[in-house]
N, C-alpha and C. Protein backbone atom coordinates (compact mmCIF):
# COMPACT_ATOMS: atom_id res chain seq x y z
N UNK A 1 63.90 192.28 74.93
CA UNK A 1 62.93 193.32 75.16
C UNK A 1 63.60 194.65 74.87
N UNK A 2 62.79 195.64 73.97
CA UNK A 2 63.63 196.60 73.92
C UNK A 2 63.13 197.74 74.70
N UNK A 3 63.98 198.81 74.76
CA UNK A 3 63.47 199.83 75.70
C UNK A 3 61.72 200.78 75.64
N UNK A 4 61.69 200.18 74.39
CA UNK A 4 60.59 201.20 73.98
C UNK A 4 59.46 200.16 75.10
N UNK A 5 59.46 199.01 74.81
CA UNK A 5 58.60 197.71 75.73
C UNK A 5 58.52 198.04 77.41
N UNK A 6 59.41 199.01 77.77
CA UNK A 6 59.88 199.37 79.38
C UNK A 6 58.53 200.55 79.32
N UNK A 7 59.55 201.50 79.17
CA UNK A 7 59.58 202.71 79.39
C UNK A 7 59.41 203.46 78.37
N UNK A 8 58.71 204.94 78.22
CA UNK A 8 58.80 205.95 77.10
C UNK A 8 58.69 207.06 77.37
N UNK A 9 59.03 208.19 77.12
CA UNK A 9 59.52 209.06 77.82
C UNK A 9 61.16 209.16 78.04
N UNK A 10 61.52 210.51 78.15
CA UNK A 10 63.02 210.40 79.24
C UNK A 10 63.27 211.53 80.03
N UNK A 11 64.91 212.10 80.26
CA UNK A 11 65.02 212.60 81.10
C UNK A 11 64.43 214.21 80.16
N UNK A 12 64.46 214.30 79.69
CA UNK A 12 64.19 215.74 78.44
C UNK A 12 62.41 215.99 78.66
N UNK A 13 61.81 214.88 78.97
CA UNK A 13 60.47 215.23 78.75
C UNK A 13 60.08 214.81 80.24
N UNK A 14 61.28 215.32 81.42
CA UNK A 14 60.77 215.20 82.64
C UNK A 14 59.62 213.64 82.95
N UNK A 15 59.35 213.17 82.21
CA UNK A 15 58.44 212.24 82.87
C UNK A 15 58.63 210.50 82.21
N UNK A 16 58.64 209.57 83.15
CA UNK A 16 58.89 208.33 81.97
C UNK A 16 57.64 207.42 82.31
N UNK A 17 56.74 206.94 81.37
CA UNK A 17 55.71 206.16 81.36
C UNK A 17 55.51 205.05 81.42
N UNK A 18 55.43 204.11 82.13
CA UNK A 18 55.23 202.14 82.02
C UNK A 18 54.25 202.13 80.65
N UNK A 19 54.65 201.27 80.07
CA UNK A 19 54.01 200.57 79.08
C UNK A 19 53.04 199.22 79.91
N UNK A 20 52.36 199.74 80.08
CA UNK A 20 51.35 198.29 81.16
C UNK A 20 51.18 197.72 80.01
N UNK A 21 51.12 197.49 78.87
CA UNK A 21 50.66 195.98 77.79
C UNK A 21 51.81 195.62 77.85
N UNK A 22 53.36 195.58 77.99
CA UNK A 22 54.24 194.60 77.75
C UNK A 22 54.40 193.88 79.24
N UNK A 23 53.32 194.37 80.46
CA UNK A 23 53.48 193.37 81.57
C UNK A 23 54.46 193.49 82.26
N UNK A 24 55.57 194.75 82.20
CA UNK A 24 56.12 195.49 83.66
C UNK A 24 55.73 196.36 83.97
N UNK A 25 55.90 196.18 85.29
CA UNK A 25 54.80 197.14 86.35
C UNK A 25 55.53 196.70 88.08
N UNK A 26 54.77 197.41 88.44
CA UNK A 26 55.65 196.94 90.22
C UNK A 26 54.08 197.34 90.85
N UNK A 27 53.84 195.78 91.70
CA UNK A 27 52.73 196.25 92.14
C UNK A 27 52.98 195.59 93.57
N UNK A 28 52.37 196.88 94.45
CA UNK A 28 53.24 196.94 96.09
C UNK A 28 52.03 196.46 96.32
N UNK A 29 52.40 195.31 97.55
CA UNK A 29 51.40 194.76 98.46
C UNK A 29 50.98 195.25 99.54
N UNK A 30 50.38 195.15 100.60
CA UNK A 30 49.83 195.94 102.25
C UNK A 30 51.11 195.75 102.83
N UNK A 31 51.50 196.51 103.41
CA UNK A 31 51.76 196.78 104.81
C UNK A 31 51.27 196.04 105.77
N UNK A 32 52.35 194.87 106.54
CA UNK A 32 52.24 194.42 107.68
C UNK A 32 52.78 194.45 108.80
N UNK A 33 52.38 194.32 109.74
CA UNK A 33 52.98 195.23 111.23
C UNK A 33 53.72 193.92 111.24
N UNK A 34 55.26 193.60 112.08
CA UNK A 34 55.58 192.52 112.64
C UNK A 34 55.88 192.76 114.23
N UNK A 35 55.18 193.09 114.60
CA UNK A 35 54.53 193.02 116.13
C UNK A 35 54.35 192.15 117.11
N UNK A 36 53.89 190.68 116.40
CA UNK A 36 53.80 189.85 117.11
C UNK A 36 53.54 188.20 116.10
N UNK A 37 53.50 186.87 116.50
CA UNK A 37 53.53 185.81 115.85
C UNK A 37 55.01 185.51 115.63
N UNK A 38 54.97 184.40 114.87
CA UNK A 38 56.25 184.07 114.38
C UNK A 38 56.79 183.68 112.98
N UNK A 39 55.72 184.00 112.13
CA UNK A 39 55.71 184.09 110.70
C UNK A 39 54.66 185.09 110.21
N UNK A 40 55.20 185.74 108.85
CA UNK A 40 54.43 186.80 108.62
C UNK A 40 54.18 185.96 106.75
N UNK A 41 53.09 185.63 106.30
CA UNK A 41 52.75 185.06 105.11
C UNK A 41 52.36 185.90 104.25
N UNK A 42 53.02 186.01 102.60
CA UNK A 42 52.11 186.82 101.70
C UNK A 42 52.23 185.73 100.62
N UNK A 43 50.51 185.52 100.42
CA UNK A 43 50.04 184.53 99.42
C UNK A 43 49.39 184.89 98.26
N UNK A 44 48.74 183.92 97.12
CA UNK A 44 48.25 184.50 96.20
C UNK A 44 48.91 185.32 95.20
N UNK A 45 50.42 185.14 94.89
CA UNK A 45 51.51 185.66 94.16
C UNK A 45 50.48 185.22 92.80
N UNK A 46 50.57 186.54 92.13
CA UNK A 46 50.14 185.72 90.78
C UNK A 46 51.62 185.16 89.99
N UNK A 47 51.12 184.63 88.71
CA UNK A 47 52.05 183.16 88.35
C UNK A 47 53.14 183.97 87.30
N UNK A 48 52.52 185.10 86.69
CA UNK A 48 53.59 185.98 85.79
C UNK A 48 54.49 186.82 86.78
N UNK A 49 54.68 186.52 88.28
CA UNK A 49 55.68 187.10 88.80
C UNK A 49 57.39 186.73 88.86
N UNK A 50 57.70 187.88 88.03
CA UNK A 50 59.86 187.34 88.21
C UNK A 50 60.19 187.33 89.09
N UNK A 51 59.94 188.74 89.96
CA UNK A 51 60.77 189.20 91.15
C UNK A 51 60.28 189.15 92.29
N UNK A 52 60.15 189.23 93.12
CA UNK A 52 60.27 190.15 94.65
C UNK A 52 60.41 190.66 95.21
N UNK A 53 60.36 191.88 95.86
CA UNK A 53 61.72 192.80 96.71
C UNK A 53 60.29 192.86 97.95
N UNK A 54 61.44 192.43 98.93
CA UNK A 54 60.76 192.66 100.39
C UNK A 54 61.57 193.30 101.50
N UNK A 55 60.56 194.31 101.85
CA UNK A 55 61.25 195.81 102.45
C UNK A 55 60.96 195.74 103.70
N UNK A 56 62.03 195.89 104.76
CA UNK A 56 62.00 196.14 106.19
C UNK A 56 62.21 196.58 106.47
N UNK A 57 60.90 197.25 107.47
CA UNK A 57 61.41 198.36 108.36
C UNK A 57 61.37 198.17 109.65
N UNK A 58 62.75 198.44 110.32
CA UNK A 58 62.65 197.79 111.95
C UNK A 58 62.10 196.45 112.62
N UNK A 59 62.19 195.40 111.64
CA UNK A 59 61.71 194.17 111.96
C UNK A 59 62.80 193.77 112.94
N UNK A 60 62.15 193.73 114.24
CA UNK A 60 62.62 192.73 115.29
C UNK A 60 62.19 191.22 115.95
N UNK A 61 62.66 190.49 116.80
CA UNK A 61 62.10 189.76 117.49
C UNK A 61 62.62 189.55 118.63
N UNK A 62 62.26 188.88 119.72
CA UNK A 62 62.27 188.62 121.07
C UNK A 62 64.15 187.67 121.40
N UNK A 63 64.21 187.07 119.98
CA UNK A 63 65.21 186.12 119.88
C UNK A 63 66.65 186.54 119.08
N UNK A 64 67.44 185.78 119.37
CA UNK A 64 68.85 186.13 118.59
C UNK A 64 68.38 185.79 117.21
N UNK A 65 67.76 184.89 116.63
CA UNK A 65 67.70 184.50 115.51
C UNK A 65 67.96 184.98 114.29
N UNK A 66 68.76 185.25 112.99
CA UNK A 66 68.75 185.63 111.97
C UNK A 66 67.29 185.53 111.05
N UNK A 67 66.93 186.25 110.49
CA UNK A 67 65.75 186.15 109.48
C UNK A 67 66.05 185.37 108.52
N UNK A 68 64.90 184.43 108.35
CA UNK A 68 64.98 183.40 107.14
C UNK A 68 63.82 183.48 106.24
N UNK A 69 63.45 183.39 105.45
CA UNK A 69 62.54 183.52 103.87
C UNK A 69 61.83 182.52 103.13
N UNK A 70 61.17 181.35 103.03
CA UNK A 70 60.89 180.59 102.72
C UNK A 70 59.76 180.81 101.58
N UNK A 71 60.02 180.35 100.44
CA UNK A 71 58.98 180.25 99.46
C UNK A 71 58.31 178.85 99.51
N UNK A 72 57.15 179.42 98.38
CA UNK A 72 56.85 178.22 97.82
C UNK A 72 55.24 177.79 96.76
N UNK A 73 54.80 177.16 96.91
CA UNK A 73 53.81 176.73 95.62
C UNK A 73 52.36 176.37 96.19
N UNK A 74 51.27 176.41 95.29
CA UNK A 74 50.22 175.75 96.10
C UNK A 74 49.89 174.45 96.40
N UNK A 75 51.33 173.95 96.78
CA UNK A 75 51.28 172.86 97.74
C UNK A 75 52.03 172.92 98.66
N UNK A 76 52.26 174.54 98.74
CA UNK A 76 52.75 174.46 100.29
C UNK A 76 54.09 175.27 100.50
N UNK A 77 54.72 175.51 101.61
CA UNK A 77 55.85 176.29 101.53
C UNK A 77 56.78 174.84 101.09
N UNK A 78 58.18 175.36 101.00
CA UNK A 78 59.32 174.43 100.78
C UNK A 78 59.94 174.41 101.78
N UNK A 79 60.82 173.33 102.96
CA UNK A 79 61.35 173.66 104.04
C UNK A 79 62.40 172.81 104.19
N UNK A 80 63.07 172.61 102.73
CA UNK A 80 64.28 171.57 102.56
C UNK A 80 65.02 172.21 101.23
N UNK A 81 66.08 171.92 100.91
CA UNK A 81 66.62 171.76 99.93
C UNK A 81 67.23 173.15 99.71
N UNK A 82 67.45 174.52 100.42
CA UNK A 82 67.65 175.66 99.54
C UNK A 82 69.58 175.62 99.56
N UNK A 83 69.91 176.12 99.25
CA UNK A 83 71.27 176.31 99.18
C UNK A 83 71.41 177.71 99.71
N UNK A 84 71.82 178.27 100.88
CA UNK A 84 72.06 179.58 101.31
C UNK A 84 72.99 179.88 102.19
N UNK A 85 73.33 180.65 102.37
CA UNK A 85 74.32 181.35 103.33
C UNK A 85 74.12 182.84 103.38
N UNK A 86 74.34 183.01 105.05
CA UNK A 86 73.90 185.18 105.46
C UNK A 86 75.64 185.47 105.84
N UNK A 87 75.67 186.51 106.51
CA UNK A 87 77.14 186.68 107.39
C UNK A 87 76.48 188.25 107.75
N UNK A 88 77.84 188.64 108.37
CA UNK A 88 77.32 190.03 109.06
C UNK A 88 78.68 190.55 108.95
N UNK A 89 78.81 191.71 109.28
CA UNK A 89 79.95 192.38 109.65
C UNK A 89 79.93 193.74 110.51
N UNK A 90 80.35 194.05 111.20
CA UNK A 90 80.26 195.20 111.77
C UNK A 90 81.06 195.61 113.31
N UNK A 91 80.08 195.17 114.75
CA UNK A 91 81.57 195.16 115.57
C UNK A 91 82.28 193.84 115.46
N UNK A 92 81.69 192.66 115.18
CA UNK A 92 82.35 191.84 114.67
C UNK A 92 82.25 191.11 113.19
N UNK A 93 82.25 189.88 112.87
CA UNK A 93 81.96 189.08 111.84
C UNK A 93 81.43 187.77 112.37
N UNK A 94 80.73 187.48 111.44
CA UNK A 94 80.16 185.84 111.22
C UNK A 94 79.20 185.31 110.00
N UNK A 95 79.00 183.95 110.14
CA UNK A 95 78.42 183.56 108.94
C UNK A 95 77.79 182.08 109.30
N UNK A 96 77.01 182.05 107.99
CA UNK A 96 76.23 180.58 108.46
C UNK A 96 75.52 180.41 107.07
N UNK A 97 74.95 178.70 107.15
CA UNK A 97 74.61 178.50 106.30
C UNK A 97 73.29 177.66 106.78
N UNK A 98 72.22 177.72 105.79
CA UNK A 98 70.65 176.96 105.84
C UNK A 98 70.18 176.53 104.56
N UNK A 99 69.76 175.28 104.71
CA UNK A 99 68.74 174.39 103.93
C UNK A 99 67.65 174.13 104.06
N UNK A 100 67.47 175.10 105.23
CA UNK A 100 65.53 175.18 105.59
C UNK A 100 65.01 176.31 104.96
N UNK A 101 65.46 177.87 104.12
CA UNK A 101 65.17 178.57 103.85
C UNK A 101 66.41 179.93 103.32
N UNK A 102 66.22 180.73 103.03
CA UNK A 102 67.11 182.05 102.38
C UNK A 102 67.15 182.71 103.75
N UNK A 103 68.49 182.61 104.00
CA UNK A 103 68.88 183.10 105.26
C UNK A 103 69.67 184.47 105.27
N UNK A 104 68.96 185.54 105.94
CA UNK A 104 69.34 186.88 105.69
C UNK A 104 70.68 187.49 106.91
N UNK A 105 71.76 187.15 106.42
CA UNK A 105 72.51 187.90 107.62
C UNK A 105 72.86 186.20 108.50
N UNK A 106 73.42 186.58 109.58
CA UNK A 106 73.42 185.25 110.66
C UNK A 106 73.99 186.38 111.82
N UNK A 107 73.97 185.57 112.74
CA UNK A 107 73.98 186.45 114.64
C UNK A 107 72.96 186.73 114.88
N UNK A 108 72.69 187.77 116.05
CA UNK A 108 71.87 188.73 116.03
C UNK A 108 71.60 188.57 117.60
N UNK A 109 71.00 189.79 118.03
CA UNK A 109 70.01 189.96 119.01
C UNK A 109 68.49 190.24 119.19
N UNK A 110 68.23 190.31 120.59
CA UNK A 110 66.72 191.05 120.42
C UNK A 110 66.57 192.28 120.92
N UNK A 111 67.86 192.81 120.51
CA UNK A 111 67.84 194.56 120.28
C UNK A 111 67.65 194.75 118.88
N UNK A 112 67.85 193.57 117.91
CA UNK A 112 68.56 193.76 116.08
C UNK A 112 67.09 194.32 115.70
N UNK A 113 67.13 195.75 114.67
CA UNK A 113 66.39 196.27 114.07
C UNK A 113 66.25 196.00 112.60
N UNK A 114 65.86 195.07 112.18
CA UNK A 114 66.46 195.07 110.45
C UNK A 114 65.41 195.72 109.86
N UNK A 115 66.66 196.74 109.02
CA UNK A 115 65.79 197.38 107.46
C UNK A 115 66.96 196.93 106.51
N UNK A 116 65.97 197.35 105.43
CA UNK A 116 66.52 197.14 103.98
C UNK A 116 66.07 196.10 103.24
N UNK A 117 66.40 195.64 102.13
CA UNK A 117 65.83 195.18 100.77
C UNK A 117 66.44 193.69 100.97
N UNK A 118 65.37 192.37 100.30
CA UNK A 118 65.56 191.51 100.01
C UNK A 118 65.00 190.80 98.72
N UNK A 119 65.93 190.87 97.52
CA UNK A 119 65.35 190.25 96.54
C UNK A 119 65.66 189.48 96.01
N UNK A 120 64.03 188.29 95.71
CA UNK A 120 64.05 187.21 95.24
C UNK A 120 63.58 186.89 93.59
N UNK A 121 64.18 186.55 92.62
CA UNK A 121 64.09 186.66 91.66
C UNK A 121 64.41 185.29 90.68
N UNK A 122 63.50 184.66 89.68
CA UNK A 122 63.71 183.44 88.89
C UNK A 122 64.35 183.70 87.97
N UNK A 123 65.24 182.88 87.52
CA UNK A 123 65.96 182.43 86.28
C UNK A 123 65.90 181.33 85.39
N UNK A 124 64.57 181.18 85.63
CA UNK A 124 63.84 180.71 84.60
C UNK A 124 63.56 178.93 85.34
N UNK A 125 62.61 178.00 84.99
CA UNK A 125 62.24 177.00 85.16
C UNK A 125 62.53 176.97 86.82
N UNK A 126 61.04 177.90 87.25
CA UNK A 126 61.05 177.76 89.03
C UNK A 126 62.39 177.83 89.65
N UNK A 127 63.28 177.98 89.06
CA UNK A 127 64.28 178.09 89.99
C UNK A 127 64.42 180.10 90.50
N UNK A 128 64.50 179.76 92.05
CA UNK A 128 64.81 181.08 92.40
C UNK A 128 66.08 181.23 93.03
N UNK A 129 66.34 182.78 92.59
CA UNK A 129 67.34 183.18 93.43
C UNK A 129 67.59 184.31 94.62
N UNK A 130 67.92 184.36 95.41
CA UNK A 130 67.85 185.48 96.77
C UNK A 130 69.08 185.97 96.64
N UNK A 131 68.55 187.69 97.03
CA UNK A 131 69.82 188.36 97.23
C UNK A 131 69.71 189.21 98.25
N UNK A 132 70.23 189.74 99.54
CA UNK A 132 70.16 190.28 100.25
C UNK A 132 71.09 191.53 101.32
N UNK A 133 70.82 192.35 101.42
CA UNK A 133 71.90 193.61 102.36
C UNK A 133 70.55 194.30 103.39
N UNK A 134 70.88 194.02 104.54
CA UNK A 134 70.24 194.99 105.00
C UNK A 134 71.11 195.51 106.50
N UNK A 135 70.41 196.00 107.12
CA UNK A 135 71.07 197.20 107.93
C UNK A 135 70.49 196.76 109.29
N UNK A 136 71.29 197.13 110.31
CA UNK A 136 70.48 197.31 111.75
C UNK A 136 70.59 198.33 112.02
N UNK A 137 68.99 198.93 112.25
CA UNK A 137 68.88 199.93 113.12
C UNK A 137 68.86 200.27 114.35
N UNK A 138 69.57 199.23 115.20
CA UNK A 138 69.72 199.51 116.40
C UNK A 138 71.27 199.07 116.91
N UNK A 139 72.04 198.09 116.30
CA UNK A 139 73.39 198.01 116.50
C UNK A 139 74.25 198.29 115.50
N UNK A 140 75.51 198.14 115.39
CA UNK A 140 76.41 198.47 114.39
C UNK A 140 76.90 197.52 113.18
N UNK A 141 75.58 197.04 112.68
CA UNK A 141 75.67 195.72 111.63
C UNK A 141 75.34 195.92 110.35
N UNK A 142 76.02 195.57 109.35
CA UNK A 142 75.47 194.79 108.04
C UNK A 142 75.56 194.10 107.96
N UNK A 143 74.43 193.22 107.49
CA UNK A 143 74.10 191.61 107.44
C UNK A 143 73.50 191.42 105.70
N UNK A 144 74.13 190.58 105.12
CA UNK A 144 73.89 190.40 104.05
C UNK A 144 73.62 188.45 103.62
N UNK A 145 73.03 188.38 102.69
CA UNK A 145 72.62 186.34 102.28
C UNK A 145 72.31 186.34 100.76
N UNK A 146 72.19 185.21 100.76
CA UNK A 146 71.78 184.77 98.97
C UNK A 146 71.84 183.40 98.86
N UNK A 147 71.72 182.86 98.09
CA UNK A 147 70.74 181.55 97.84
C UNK A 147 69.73 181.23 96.72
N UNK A 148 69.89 180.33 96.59
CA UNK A 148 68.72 179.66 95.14
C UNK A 148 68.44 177.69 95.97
N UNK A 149 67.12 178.12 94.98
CA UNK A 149 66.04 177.16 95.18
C UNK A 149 65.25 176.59 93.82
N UNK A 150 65.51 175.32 93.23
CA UNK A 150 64.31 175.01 92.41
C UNK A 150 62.80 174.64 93.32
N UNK A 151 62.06 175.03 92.71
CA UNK A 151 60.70 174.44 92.79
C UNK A 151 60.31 173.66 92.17
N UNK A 152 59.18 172.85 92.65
CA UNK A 152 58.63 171.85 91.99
C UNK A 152 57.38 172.13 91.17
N UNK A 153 56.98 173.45 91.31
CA UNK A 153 56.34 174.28 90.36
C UNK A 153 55.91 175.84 90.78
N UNK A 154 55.06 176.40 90.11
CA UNK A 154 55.23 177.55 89.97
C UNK A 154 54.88 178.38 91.64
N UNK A 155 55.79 179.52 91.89
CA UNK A 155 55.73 180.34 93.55
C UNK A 155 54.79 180.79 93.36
N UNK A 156 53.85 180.88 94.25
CA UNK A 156 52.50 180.98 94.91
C UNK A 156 52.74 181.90 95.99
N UNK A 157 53.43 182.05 97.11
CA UNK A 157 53.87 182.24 98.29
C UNK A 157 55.23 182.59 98.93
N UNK A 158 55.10 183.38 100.02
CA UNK A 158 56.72 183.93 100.20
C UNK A 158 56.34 183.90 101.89
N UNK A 159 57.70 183.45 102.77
CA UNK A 159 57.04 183.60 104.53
C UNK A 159 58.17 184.16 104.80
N UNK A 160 58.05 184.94 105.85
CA UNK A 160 59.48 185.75 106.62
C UNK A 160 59.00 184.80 108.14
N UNK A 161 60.26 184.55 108.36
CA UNK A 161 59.74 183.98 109.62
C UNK A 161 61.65 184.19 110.48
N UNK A 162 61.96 183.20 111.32
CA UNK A 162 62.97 183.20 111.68
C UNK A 162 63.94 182.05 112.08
N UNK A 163 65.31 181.49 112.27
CA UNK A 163 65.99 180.22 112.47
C UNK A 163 65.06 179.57 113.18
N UNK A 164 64.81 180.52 114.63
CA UNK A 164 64.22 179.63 115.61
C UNK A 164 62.86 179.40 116.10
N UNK A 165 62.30 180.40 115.22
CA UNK A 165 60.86 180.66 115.63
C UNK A 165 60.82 182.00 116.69
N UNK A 166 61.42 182.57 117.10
CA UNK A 166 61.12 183.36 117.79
C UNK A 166 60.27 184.57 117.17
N UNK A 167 59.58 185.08 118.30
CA UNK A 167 58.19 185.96 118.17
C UNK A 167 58.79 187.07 117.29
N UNK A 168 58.08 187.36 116.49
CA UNK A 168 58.47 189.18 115.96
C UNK A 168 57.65 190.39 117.13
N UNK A 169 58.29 191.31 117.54
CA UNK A 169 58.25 192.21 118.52
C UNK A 169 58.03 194.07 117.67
N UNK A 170 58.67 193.84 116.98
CA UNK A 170 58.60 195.41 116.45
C UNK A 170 58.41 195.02 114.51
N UNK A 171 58.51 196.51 114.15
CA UNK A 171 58.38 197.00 113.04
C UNK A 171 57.07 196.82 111.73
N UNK A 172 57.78 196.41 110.43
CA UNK A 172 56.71 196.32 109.60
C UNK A 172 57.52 195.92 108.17
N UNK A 173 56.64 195.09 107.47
CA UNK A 173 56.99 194.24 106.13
C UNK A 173 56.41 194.30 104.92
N UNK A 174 56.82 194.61 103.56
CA UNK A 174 55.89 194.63 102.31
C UNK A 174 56.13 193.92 101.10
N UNK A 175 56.01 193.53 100.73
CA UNK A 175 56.55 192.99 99.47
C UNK A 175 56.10 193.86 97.85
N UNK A 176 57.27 194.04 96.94
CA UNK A 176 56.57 194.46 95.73
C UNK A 176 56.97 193.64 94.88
N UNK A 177 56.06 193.33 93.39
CA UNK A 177 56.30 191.99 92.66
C UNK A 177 56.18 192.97 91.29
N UNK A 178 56.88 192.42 90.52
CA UNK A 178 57.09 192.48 89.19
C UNK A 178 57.11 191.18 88.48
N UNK A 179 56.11 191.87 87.26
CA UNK A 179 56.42 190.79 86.06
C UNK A 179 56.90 190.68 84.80
């Protein structure tokens, strides 16, 4: 793809333009409170989507649990097979690993505030990959994960939920998709 297919415009003409016919674009989804429940679902991914990036702000819950990510297809989420590992660092260290989902970070409390970026992105034939850093806004942590997943066909669906199920209590979640 060449640049002209991106973008046109530059820094000289102050302004740079999407080319919407070559099909990149970033299109942000609603705003969801995570307030309460124990999974937050965004469905209806259309099928020309590469990426992901899902943005937190102050997502808490009631539980120690680390945040976990689960995709999947219209037959359903996936809740086996991912290859992942989170860790943290800050007043201390730790780490962990999951095959139930893309595991963001590991420890935590139900003081933990998480913001920051999580993106999930294919490399071609349903297979995805996760990458993750985010921040606590309420203790002295960076918690970071990553992970890949084939599918058995094309992502439909993305769930934030958590190890243990515990309730979400504060903040808010969005996802933006590119194709």
């Amino acid at each position: 793809m060449s640049k002209s297919q991106i973008a046109t415009g530059g820094v000289a003409d102050d302004a740079i333009t999407i080319d919407k016919t070559s099909g990149v674009g970033l299109i942000l989804g609603t705003t969801v409170a995570t307030t309460s429940g124990t999974a937050i679902d965004f469905t209806s991914i259309p099928s020309s989507v590469k990426r992901i990036s899902m943005a937190f702000n102050q997502v808490s819950c009631n539980g120690t649990a680390p945040r976990l990510i689960q995709i999947g297809t219209s037959d359903g989420l996936v809740t086996s097979g991912y290859i992942s590992s989170g860790g943290y660092t800050g007043s201390g260290t730790g780490g962990g690993t999951s095959t139930a989902g893309f595991l963001m970070g590991a420890g935590g409390s139900a003081s933990d505030k998480t913001v920051g970026i999580v993106t999930i992105q294919t490399i071609g034939s349903n297979t995805w990959c996760m990458s993750s850093v985010s921040g606590d806004g309420a203790n002295a942590y960076v918690k970071m994960g990553g992970g890949s997943i084939t599918l058995s066909g094309v992502l439909d669906r993305v769930r934030l939920s958590t190890t243990s199920g515990a309730t979400f209590d504060h903040g808010s979640v969005n996802i933006a998709l590119e194709s």
